[in-house]
Protein backbone atom coordinates (compact mmCIF):
# COMPACT_ATOMS: atom_id res chain seq x y z
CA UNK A 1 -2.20 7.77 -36.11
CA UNK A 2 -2.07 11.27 -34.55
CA UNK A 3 1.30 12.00 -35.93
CA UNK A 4 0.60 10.69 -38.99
CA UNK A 5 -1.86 13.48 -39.43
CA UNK A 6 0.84 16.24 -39.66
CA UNK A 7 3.12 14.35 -41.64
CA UNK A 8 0.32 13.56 -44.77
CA UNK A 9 -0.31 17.68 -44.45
CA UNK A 10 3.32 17.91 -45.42
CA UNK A 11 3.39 15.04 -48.30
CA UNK A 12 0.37 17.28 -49.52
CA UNK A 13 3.28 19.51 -49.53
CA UNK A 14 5.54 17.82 -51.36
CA UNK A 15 8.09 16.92 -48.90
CA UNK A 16 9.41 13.97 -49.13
CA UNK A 17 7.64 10.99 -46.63
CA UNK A 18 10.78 10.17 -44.84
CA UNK A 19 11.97 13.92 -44.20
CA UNK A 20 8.67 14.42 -43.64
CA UNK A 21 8.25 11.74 -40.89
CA UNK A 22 11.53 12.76 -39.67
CA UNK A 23 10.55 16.55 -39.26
CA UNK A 24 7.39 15.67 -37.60
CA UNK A 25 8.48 12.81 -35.26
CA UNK A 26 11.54 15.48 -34.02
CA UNK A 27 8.78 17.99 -33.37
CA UNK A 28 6.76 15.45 -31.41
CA UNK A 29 9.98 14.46 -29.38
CA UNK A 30 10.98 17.66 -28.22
CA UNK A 31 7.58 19.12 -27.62
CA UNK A 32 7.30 15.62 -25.42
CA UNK A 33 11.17 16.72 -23.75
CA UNK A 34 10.40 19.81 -23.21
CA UNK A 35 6.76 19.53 -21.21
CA UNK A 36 8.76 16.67 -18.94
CA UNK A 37 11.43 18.79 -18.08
CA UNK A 38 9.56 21.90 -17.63
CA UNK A 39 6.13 20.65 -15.98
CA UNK A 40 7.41 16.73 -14.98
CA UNK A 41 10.13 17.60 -12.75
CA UNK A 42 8.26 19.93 -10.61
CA UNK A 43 5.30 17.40 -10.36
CA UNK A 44 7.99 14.64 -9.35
CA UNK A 45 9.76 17.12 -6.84
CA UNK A 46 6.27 17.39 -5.09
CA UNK A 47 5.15 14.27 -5.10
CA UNK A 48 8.70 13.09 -3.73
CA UNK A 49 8.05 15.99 -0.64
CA UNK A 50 4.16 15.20 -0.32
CA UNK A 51 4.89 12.28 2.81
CA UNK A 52 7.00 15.33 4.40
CA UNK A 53 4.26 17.60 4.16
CA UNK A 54 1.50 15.06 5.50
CA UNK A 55 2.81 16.13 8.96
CA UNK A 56 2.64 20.12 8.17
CA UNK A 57 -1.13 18.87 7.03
CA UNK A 58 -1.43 17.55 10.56
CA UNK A 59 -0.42 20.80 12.19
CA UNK A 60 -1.90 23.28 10.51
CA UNK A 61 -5.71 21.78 10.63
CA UNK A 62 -4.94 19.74 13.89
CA UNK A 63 -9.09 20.93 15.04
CA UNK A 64 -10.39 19.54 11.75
CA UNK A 65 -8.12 16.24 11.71
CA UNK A 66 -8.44 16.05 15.48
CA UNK A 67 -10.46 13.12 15.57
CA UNK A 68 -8.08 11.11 12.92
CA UNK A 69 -4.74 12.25 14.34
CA UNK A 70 -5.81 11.11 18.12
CA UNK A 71 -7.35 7.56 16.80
CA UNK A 72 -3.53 7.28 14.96
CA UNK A 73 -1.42 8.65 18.36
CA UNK A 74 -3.08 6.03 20.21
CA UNK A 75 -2.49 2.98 17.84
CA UNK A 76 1.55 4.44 18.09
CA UNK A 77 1.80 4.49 21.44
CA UNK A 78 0.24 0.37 22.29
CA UNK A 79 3.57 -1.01 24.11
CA UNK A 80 4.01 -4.82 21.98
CA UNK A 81 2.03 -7.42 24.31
CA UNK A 82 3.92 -9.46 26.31
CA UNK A 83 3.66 -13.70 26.09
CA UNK A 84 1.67 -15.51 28.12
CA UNK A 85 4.28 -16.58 30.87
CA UNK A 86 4.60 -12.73 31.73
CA UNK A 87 8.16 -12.85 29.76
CA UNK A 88 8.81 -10.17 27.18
CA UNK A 89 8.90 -11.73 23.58
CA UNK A 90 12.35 -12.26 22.39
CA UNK A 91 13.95 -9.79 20.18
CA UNK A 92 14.48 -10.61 16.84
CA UNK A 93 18.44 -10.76 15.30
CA UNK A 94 18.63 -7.97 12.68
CA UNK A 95 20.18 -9.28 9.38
CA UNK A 96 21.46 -6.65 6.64
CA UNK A 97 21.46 -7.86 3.49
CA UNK A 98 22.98 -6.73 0.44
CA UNK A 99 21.78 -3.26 -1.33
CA UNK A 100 20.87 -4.03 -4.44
CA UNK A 101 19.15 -0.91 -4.50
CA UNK A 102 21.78 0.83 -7.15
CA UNK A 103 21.99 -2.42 -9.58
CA UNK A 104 18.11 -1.86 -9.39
CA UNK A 105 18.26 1.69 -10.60
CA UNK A 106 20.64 0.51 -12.92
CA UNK A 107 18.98 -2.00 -14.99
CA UNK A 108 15.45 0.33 -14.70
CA UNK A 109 17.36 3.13 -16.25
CA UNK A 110 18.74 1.20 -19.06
CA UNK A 111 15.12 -0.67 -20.01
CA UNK A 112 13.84 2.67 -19.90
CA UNK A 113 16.17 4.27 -22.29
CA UNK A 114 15.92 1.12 -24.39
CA UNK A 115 12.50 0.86 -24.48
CA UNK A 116 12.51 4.81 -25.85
CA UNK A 117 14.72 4.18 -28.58
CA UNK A 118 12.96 1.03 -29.48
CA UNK A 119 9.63 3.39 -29.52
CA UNK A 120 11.30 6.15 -31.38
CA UNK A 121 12.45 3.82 -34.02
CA UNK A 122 9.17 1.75 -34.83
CA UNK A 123 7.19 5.64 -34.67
CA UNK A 124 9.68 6.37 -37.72
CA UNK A 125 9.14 3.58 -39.33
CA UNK A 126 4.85 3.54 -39.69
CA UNK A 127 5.08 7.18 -40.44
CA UNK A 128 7.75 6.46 -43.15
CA UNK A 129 6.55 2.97 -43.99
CA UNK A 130 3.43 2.51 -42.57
CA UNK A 131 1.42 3.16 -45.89
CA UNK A 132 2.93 0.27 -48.27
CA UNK A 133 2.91 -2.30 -45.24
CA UNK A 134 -1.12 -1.87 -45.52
CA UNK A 135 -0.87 -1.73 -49.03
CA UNK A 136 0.76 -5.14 -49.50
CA UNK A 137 -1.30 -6.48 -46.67
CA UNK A 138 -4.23 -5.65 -48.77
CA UNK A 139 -2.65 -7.09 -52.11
CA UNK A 140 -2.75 -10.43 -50.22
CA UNK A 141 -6.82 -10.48 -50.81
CA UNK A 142 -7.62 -12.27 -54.02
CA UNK A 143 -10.79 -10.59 -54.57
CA UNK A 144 -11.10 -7.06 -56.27
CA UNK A 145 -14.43 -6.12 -54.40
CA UNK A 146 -12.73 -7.05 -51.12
CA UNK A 147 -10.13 -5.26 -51.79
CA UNK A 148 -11.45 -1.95 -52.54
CA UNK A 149 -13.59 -2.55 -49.59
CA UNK A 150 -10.52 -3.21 -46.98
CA UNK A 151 -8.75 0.07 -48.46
CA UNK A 152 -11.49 2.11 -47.99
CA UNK A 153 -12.33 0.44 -44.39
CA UNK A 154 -8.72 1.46 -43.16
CA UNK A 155 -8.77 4.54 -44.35
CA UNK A 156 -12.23 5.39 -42.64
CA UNK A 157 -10.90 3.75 -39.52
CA UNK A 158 -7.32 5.80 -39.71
CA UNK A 159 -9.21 8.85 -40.00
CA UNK A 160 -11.46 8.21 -37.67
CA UNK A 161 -9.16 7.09 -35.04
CA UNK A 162 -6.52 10.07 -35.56
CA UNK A 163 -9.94 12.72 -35.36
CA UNK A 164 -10.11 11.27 -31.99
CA UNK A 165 -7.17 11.14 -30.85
CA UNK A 166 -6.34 14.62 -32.20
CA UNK A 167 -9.81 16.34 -30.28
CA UNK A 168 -9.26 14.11 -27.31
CA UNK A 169 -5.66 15.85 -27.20
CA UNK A 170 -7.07 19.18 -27.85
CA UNK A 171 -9.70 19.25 -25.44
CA UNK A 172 -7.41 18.12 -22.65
CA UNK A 173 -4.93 20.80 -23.56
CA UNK A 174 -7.55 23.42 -22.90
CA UNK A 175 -8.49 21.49 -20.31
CA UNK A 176 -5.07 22.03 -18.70
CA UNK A 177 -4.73 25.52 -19.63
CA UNK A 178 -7.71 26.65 -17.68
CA UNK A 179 -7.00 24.73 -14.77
CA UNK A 180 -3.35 26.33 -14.51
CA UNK A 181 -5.46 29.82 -15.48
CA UNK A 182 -8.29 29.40 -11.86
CA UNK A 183 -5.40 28.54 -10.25
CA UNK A 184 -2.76 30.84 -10.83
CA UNK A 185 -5.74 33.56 -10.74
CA UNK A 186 -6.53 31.79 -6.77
CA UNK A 187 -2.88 32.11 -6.02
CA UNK A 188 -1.52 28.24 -5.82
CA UNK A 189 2.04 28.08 -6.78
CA UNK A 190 3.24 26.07 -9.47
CA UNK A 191 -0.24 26.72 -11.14
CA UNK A 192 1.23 25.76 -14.79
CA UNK A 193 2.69 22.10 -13.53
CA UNK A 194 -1.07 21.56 -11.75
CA UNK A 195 -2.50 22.51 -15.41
CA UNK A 196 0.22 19.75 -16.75
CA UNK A 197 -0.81 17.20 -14.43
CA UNK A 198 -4.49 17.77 -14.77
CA UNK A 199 -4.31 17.83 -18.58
CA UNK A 200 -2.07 14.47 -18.59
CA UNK A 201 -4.63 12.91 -15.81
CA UNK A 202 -7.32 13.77 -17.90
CA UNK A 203 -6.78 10.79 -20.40
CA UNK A 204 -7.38 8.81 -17.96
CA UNK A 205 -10.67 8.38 -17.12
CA UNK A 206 -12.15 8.47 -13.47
CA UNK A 207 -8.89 7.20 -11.40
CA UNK A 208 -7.13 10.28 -13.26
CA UNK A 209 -9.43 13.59 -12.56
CA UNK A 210 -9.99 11.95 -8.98
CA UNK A 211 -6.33 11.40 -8.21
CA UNK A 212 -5.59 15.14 -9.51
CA UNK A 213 -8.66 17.07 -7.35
CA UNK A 214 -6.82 15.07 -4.07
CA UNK A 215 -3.59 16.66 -4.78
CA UNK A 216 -4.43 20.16 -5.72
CA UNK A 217 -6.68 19.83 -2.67
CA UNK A 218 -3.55 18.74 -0.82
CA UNK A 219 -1.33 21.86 -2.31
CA UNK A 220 -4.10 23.79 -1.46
CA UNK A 221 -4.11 23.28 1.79
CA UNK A 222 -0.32 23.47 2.36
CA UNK A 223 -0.48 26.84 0.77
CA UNK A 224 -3.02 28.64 2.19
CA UNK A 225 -3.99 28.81 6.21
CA UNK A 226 -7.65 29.08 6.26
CA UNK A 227 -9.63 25.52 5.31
CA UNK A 228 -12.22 27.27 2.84
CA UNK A 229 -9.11 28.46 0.83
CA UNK A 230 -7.56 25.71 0.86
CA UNK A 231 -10.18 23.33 -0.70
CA UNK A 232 -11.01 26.16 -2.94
CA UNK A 233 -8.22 25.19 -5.94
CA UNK A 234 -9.62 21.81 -5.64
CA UNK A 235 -13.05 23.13 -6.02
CA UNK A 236 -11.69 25.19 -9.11
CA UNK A 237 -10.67 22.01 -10.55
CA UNK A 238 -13.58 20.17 -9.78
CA UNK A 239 -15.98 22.33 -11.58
CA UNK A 240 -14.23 22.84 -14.57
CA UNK A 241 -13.90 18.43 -15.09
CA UNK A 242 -17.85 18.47 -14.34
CA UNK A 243 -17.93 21.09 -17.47
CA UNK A 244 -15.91 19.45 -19.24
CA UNK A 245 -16.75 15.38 -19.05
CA UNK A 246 -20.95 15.95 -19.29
CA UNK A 247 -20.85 18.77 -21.95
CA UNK A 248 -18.27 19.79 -23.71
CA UNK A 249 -16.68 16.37 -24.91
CA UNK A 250 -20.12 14.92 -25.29
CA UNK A 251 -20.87 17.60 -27.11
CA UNK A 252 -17.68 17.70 -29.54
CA UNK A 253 -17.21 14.09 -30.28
CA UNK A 254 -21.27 12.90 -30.12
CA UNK A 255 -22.73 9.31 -29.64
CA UNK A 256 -20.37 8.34 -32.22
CA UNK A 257 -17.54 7.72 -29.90
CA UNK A 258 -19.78 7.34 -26.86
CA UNK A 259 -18.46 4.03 -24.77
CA UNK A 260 -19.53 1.73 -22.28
CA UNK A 261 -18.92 2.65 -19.01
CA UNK A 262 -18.46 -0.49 -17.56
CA UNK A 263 -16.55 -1.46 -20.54
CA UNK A 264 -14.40 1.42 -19.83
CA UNK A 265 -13.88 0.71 -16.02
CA UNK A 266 -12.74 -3.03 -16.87
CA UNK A 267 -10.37 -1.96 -19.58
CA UNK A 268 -9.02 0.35 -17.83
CA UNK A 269 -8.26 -2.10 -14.91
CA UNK A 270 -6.95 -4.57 -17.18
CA UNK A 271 -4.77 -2.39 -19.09
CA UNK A 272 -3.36 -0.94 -15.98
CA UNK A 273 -2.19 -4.35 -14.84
CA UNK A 274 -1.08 -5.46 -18.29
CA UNK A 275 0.94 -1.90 -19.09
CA UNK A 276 1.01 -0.30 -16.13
CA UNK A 277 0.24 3.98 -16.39
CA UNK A 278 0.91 3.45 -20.34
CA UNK A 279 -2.15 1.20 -20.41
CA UNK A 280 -4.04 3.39 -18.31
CA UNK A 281 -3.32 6.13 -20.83
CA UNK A 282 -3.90 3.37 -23.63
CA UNK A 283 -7.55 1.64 -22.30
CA UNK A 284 -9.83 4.15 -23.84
CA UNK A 285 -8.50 4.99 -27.40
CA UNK A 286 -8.12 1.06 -28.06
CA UNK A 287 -11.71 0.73 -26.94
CA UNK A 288 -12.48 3.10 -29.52
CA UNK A 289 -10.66 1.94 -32.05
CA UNK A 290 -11.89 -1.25 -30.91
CA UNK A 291 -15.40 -0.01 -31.24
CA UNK A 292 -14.38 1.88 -34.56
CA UNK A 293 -13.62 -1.80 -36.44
CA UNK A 294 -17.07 -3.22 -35.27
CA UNK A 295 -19.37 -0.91 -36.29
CA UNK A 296 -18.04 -1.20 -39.90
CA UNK A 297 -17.84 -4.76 -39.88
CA UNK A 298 -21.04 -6.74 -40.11
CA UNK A 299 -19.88 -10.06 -38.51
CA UNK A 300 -18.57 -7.58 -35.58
CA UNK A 301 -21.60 -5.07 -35.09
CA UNK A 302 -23.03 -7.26 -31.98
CA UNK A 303 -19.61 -6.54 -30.24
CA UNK A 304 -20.20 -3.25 -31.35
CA UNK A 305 -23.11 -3.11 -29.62
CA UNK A 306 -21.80 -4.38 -26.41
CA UNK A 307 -19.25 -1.50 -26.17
CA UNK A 308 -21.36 1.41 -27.31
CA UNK A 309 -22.58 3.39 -24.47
């Protein structure tokens, strides 16, 4: 639905659909390429170092941790307790097994790429086709009233759907960008993969803004020396979400596409479990949509109800 918005601009055009669907689904494959590459592998690189660093953390703020890091020390160093004969418990014989670490990375891999293709493939496909698939869906309705009414309902609902989508996307994008902005401007390295993350993080509501202020606040404090500093990117970031989540994006999309909160939390723990970070990404725009198809459907508009915030 959100590519599909650039691709009718060009049919308005006259390009052809499936060049057109082409051209655009291209576009929206490298654009996806390139921000991996450039912005992904620099968030994976850190996050791969991050246990390394924990005991840099440890060091460096040792008076502020102090507490913590003695409580830990003395769990470490509690010898194994003895039976109750006074014998030392007998030691355990060490089996290795077989490493089936590579086959795993192996078959990962190749679901991965499949799973891609597979998703390239079926994008083409509704962009190209997607049109006259709904369009002899809808000839299957005997009535003429009906009818009429279903095209008009998907249409309302497709537009609707890709407005979101498309202004969701846009305000996380700035959303990014200033984030990268406060914190190149406060000095943290890698300030544009931080604006990446926070923008990607975004779509996912509460877990994601949360689990983005803890790691700025933990490059923060790896790369500055002083504790005030340190917190301070986090602090960056935090202000700008708080600006963001209770005024602008209330203020953009309205009580039109206002949700449940409780809905949301419970989606979003469901769809994490069904689809793992995909579903996380996924929970909110199927609530609206979900919320979308009730409020223009009579039998539906308790449901409706039930998910509006």
């Amino acid at each position: 639905m959100v590519l599909d918005v650039p691709g009718r601009w060009l049919g308005q055009r006259h390009v052809p659909k499936y060049i057109g669907s082409a051209l655009v689904l291209a576009m929206a494959v490298l654009a996806v390429t390139y921000g991996a590459y450039n912005l992904g592998r620099p968030a994976v690189d850190w996050a791969k170092a991050a246990p390394e660093n924990l005991p840099v953390l440890k060091e460096k703020f040792k008076r502020v941790f102090g507490p913590v890091t003695r409580l830990i020390d003395a769990a470490a160093s509690v010898a194994p307790a003895g039976s109750a004969d006074g014998t030392s418990p007998k030691p355990q014989p060490v089996v290795i097994k077989d490493n089936h670490l590579a086959g795993s990375m192996f078959t990962w891999t190749g679901s991965l790429v499949g799973g891609v293709a597979e998703t390239i493939v079926l994008l083409f496909m509704l962009l190209a086709c997607g049109d006259f698939l709904m369009e002899k869906l809808l000839d299957a309705i005997p009535a003429l009233r009906e009818k009429r009414h279903g095209m008009h309902l998907n249409h309302e609902i497709r537009q609707s759907i890709s407005r979101y989508m498309l202004v969701v996307g846009l305000i996380n994008v700035t959303f990014g960008a200033l984030v990268a902005l406060s914190l190149h401007l406060l000095g943290l390295p890698n300030a544009a993969m931080w604006g990446g993350v926070a923008a990607c993080l975004n779509f996912v509501p509460y877990f994601g803004p949360i689990a983005g202020m803890l790691a700025v606040a933990m490059a923060g404090l790896l790369a500055f020396d002083t504790l005030g500093r340190g917190l301070l990117p986090a602090g960056a970031y935090l202000l700008l979400h708080l600006l963001e989540a209770d005024l602008v994006t209330p203020f953009v999309l309205g009580r039109r596409y206002a949700l449940n909160p409780v809905v949301i939390f419970v989606s979003l723990m469901f769809c994490a479990w069904l689809w793992g970070v995909i579903g996380a990404l996924l929970a909110v725009p199927l609530l609206v949509a979900a919320r979308l198809v009730c409020d223009r459907i009579a039998a539906l508009s308790p449901l409706g109800n039930v998910l509006a915030g």
